[in-house]
PDB file of N, CA and C in Angstrom:
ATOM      1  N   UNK A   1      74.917 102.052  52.561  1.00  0.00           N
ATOM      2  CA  UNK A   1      74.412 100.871  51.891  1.00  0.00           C
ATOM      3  C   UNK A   1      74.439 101.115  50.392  1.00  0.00           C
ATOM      4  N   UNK A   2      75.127 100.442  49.474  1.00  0.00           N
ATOM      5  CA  UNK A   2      74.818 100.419  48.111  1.00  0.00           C
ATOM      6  C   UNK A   2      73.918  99.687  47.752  1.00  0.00           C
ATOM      7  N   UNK A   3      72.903  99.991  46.932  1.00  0.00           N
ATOM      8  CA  UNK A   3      72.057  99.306  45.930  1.00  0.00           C
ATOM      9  C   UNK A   3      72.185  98.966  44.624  1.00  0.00           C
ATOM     10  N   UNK A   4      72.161  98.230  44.542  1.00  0.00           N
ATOM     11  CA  UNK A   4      72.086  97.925  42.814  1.00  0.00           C
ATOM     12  C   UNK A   4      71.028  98.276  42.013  1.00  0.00           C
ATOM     13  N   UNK A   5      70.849  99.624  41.346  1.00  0.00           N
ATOM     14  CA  UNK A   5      69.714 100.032  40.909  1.00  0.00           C
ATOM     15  C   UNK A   5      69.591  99.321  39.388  1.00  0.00           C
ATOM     16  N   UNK A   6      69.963  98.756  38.458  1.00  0.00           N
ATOM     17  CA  UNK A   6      70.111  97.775  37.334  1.00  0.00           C
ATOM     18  C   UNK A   6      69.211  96.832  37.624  1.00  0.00           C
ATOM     19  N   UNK A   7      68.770  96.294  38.851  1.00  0.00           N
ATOM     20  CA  UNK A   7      67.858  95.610  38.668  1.00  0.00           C
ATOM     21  C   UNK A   7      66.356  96.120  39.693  1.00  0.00           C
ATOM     22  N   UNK A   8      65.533  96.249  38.935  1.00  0.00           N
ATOM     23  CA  UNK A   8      64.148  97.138  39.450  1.00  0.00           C
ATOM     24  C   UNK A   8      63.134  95.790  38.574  1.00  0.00           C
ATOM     25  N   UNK A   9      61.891  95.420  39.437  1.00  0.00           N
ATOM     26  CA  UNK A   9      61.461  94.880  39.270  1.00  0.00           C
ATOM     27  C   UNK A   9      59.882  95.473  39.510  1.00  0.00           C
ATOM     28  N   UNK A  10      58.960  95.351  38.709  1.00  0.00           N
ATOM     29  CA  UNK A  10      57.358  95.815  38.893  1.00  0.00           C
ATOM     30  C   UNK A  10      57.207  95.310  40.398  1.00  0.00           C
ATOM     31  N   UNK A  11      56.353  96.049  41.044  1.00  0.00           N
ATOM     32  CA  UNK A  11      55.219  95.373  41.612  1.00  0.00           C
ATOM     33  C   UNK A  11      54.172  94.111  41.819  1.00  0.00           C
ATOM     34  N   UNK A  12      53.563  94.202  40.688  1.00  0.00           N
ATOM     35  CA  UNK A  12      52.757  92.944  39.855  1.00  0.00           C
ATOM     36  C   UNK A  12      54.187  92.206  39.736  1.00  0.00           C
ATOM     37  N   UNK A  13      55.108  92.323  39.363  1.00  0.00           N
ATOM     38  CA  UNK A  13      56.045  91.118  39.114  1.00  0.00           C
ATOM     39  C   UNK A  13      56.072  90.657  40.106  1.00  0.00           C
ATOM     40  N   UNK A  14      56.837  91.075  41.051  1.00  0.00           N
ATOM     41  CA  UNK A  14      56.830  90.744  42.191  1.00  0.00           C
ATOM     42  C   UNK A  14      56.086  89.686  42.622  1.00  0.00           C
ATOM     43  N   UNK A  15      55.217  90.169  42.999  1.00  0.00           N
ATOM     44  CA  UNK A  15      53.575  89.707  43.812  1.00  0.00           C
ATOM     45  C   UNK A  15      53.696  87.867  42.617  1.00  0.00           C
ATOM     46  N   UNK A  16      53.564  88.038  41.389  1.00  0.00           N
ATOM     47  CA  UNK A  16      53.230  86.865  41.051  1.00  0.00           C
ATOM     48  C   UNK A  16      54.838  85.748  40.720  1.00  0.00           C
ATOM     49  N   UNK A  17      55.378  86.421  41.009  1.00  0.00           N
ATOM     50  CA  UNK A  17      56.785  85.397  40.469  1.00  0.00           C
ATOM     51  C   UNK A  17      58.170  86.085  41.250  1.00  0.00           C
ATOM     52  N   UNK A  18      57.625  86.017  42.869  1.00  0.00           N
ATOM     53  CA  UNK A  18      58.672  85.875  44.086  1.00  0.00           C
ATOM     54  C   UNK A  18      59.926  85.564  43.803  1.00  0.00           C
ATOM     55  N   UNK A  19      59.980  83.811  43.434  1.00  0.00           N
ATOM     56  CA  UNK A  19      61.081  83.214  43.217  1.00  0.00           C
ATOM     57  C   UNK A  19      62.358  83.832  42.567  1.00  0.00           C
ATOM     58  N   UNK A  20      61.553  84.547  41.586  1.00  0.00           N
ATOM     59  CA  UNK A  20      62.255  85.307  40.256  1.00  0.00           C
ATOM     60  C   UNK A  20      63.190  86.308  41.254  1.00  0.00           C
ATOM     61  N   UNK A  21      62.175  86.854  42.288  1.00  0.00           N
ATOM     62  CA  UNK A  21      62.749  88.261  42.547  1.00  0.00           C
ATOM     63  C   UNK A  21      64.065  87.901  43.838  1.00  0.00           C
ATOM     64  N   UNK A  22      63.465  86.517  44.379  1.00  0.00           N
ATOM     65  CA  UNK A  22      64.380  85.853  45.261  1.00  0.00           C
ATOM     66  C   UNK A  22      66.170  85.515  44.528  1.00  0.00           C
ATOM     67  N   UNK A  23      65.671  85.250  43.246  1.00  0.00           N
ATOM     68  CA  UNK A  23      67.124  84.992  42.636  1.00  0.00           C
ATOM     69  C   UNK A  23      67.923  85.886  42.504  1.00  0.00           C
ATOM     70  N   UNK A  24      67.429  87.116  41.637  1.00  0.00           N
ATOM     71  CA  UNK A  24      68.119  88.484  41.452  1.00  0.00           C
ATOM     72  C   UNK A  24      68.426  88.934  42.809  1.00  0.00           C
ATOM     73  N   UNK A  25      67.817  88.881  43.956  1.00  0.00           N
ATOM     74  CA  UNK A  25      68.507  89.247  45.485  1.00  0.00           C
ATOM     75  C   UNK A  25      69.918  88.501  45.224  1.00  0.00           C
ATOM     76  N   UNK A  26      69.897  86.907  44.926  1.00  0.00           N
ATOM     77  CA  UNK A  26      71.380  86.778  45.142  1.00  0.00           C
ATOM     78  C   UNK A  26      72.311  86.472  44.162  1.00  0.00           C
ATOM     79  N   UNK A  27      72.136  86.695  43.285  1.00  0.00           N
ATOM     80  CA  UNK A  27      72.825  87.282  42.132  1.00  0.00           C
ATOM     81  C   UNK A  27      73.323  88.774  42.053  1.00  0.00           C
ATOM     82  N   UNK A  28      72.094  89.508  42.519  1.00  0.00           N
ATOM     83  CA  UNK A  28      72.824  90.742  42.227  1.00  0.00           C
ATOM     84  C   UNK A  28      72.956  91.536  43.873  1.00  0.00           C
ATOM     85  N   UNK A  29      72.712  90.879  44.824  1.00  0.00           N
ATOM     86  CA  UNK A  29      72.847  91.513  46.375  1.00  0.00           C
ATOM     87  C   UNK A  29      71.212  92.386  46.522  1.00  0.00           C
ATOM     88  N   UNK A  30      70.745  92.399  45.504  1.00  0.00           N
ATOM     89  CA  UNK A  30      69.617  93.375  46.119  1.00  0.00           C
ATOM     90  C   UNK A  30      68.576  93.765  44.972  1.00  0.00           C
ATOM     91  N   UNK A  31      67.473  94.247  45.049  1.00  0.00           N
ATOM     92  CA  UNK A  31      65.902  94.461  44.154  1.00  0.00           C
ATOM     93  C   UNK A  31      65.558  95.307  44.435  1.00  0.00           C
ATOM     94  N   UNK A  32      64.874  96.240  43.531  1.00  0.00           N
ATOM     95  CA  UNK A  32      64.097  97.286  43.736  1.00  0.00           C
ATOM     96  C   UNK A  32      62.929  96.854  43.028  1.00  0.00           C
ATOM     97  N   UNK A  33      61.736  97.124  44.071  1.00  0.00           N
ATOM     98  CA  UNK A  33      60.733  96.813  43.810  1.00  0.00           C
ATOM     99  C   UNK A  33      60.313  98.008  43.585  1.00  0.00           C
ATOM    100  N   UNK A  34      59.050  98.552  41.994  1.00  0.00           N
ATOM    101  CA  UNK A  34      58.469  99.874  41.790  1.00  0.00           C
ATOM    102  C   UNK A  34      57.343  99.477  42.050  1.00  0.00           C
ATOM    103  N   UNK A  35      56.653 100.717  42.109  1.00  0.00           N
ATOM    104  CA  UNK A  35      55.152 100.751  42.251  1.00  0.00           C
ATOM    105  C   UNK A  35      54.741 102.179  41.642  1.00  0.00           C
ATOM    106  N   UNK A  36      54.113 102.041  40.567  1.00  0.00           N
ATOM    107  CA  UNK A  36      53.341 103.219  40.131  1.00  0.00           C
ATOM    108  C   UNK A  36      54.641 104.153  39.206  1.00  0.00           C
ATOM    109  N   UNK A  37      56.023 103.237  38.766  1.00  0.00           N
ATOM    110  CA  UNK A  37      57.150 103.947  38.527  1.00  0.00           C
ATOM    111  C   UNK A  37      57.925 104.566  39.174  1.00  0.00           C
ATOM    112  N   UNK A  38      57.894 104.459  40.440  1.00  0.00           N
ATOM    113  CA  UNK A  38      58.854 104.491  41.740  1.00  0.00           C
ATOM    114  C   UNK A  38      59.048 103.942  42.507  1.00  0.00           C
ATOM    115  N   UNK A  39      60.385 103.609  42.539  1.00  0.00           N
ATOM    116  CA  UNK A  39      60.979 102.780  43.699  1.00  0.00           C
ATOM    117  C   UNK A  39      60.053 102.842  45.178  1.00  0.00           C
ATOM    118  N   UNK A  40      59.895 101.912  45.476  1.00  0.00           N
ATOM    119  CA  UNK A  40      59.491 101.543  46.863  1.00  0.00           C
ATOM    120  C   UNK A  40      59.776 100.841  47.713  1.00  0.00           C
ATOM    121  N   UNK A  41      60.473  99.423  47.964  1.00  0.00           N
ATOM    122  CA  UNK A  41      61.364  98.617  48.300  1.00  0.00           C
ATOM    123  C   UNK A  41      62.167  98.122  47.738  1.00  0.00           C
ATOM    124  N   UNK A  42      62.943  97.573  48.834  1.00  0.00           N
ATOM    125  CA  UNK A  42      64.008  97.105  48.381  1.00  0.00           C
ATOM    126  C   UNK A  42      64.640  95.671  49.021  1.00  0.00           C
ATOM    127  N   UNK A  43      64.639  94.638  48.508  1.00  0.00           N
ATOM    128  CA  UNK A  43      64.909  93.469  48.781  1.00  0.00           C
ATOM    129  C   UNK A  43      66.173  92.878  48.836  1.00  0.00           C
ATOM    130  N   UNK A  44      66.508  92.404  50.163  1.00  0.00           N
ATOM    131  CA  UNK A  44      68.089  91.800  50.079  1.00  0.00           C
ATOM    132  C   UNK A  44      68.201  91.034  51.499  1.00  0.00           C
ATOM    133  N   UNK A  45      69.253  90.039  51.103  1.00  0.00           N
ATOM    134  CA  UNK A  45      69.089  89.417  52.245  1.00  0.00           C
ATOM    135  C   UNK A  45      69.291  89.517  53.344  1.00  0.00           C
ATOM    136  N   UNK A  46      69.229  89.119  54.434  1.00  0.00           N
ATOM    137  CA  UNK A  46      68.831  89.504  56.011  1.00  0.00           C
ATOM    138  C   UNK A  46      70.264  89.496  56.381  1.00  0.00           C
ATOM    139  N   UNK A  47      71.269  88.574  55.919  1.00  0.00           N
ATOM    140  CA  UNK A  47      72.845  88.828  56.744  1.00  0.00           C
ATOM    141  C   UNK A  47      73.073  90.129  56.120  1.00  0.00           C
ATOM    142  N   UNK A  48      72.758  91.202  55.296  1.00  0.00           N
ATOM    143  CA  UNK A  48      73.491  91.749  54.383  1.00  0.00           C
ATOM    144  C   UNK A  48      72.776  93.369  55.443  1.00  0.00           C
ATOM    145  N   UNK A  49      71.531  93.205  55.450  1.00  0.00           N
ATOM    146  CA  UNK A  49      70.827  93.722  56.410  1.00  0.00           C
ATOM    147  C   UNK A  49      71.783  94.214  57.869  1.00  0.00           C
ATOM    148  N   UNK A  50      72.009  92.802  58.385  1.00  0.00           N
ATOM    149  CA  UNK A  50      72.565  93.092  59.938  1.00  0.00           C
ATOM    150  C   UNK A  50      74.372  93.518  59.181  1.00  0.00           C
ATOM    151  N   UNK A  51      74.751  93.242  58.322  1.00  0.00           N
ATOM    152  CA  UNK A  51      76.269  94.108  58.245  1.00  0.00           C
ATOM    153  C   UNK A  51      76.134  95.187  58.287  1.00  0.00           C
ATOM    154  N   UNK A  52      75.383  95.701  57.955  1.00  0.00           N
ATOM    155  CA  UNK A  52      74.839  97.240  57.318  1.00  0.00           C
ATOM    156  C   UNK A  52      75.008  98.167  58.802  1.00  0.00           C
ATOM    157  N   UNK A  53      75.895  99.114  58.493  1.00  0.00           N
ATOM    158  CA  UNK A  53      75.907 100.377  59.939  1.00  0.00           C
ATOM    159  C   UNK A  53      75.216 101.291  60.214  1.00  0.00           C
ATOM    160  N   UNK A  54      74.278 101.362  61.013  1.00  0.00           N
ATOM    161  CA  UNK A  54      73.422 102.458  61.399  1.00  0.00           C
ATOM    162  C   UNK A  54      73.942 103.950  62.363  1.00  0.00           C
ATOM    163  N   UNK A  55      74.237 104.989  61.554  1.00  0.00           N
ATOM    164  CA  UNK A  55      74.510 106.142  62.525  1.00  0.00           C
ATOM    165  C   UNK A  55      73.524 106.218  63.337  1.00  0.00           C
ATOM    166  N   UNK A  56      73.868 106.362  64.933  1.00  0.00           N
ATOM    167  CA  UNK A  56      73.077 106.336  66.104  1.00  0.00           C
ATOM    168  C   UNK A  56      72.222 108.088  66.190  1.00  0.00           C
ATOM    169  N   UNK A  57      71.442 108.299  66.949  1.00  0.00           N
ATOM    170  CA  UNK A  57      71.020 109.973  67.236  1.00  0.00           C
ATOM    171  C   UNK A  57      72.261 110.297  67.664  1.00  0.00           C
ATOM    172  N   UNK A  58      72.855 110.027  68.669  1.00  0.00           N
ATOM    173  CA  UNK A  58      73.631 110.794  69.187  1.00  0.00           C
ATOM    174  C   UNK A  58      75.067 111.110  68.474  1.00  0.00           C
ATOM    175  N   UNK A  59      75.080 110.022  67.239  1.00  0.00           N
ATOM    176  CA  UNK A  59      76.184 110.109  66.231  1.00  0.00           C
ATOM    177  C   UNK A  59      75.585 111.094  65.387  1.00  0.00           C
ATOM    178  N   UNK A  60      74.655 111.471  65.330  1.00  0.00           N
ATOM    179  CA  UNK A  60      73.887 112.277  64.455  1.00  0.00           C
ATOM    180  C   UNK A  60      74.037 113.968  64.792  1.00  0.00           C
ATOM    181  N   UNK A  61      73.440 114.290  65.955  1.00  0.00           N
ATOM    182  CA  UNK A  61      73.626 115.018  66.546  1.00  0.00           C
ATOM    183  C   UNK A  61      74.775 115.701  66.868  1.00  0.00           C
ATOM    184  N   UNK A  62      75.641 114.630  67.147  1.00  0.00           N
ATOM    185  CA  UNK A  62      77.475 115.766  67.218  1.00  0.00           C
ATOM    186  C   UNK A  62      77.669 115.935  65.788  1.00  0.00           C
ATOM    187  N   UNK A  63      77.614 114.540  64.913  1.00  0.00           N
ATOM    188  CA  UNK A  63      77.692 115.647  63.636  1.00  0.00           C
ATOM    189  C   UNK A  63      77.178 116.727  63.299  1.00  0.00           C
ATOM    190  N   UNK A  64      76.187 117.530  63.578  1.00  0.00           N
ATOM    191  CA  UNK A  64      75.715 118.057  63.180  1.00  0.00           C
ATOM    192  C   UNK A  64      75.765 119.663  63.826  1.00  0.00           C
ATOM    193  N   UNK A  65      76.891 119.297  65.400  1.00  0.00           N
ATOM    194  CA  UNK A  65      77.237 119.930  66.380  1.00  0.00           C
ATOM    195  C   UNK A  65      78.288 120.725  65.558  1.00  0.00           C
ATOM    196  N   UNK A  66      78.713 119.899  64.834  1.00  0.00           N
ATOM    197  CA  UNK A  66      80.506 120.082  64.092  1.00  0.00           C
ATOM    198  C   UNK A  66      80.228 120.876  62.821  1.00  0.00           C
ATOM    199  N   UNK A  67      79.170 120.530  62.666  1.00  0.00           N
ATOM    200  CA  UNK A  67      78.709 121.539  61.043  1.00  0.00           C
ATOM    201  C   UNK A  67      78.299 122.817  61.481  1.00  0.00           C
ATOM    202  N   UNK A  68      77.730 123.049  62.807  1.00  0.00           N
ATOM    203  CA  UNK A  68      77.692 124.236  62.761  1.00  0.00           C
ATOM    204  C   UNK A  68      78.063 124.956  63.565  1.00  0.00           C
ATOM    205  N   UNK A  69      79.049 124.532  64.639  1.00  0.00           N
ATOM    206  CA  UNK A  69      80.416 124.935  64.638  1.00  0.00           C
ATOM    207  C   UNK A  69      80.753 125.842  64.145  1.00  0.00           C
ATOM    208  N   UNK A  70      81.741 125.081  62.916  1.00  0.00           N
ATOM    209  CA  UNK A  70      82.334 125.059  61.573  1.00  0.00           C
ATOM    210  C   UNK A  70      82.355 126.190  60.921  1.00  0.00           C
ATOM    211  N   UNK A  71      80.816 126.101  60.966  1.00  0.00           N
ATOM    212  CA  UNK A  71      80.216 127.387  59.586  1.00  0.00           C
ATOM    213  C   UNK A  71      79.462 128.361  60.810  1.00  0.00           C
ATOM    214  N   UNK A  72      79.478 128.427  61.894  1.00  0.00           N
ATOM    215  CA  UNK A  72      78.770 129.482  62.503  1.00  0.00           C
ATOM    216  C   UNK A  72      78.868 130.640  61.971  1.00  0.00           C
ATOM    217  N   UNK A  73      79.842 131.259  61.359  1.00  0.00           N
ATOM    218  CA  UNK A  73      80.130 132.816  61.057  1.00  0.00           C
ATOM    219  C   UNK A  73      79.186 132.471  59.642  1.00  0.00           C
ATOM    220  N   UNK A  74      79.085 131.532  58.837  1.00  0.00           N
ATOM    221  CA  UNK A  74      78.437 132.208  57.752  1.00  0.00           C
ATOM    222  C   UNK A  74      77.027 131.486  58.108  1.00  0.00           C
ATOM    223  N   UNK A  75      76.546 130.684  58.864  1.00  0.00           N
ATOM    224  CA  UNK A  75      75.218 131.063  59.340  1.00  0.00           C
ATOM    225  C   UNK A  75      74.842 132.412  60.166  1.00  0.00           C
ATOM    226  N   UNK A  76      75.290 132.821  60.562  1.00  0.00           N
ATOM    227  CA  UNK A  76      74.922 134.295  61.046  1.00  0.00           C
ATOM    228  C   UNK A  76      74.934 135.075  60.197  1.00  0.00           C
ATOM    229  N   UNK A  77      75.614 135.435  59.156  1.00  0.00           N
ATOM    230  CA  UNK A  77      75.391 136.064  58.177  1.00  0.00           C
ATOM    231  C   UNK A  77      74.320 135.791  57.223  1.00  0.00           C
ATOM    232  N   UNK A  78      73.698 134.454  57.082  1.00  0.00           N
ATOM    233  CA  UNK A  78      72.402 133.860  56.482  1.00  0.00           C
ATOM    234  C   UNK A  78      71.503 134.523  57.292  1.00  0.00           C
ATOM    235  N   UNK A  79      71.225 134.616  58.502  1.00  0.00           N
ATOM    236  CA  UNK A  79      70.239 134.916  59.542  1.00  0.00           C
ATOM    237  C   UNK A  79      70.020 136.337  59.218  1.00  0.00           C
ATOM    238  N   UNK A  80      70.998 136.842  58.869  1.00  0.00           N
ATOM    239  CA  UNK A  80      70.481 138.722  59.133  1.00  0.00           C
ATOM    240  C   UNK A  80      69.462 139.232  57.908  1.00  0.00           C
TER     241      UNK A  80
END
């Protein structure tokens, strides 16, 4: 998923002037909402949401089968 980090919007903004933050969603695909000076959400619209690809566990897991695989000889050498 890319974000458009260029547009970050307060908290308090937020909360009092929605609309505002509704526009920049589609103008710029997406909002970052801060809180306290860090990102915390992120706003965009719901078709953009369901395009978006989720690696499954089990897509997760063989990757991760393959990494260490891969590198077994120099994880064993980490281990000793």
């Amino acid at each position: 998923m890319d974000i458009i980090f260029d547009t970050i919007v307060s908290m308090s903004e937020a909360q009092q002037n929605f609309p505002k933050v509704a526009k920049l969603v589609d103008e710029k695909g997406a909002v970052v909402i801060e809180e306290n000076n860090a990102p915390t959400y992120v706003v965009m619209e719901y078709k953009r949401v369901k395009k978006e690809s989720f690696a499954s566990d089990a897509a997760i897991l063989n990757i991760s089968k393959h990494i260490i695989d891969k590198n077994r000889e120099a994880y064993g050498e980490l281990a000793k």
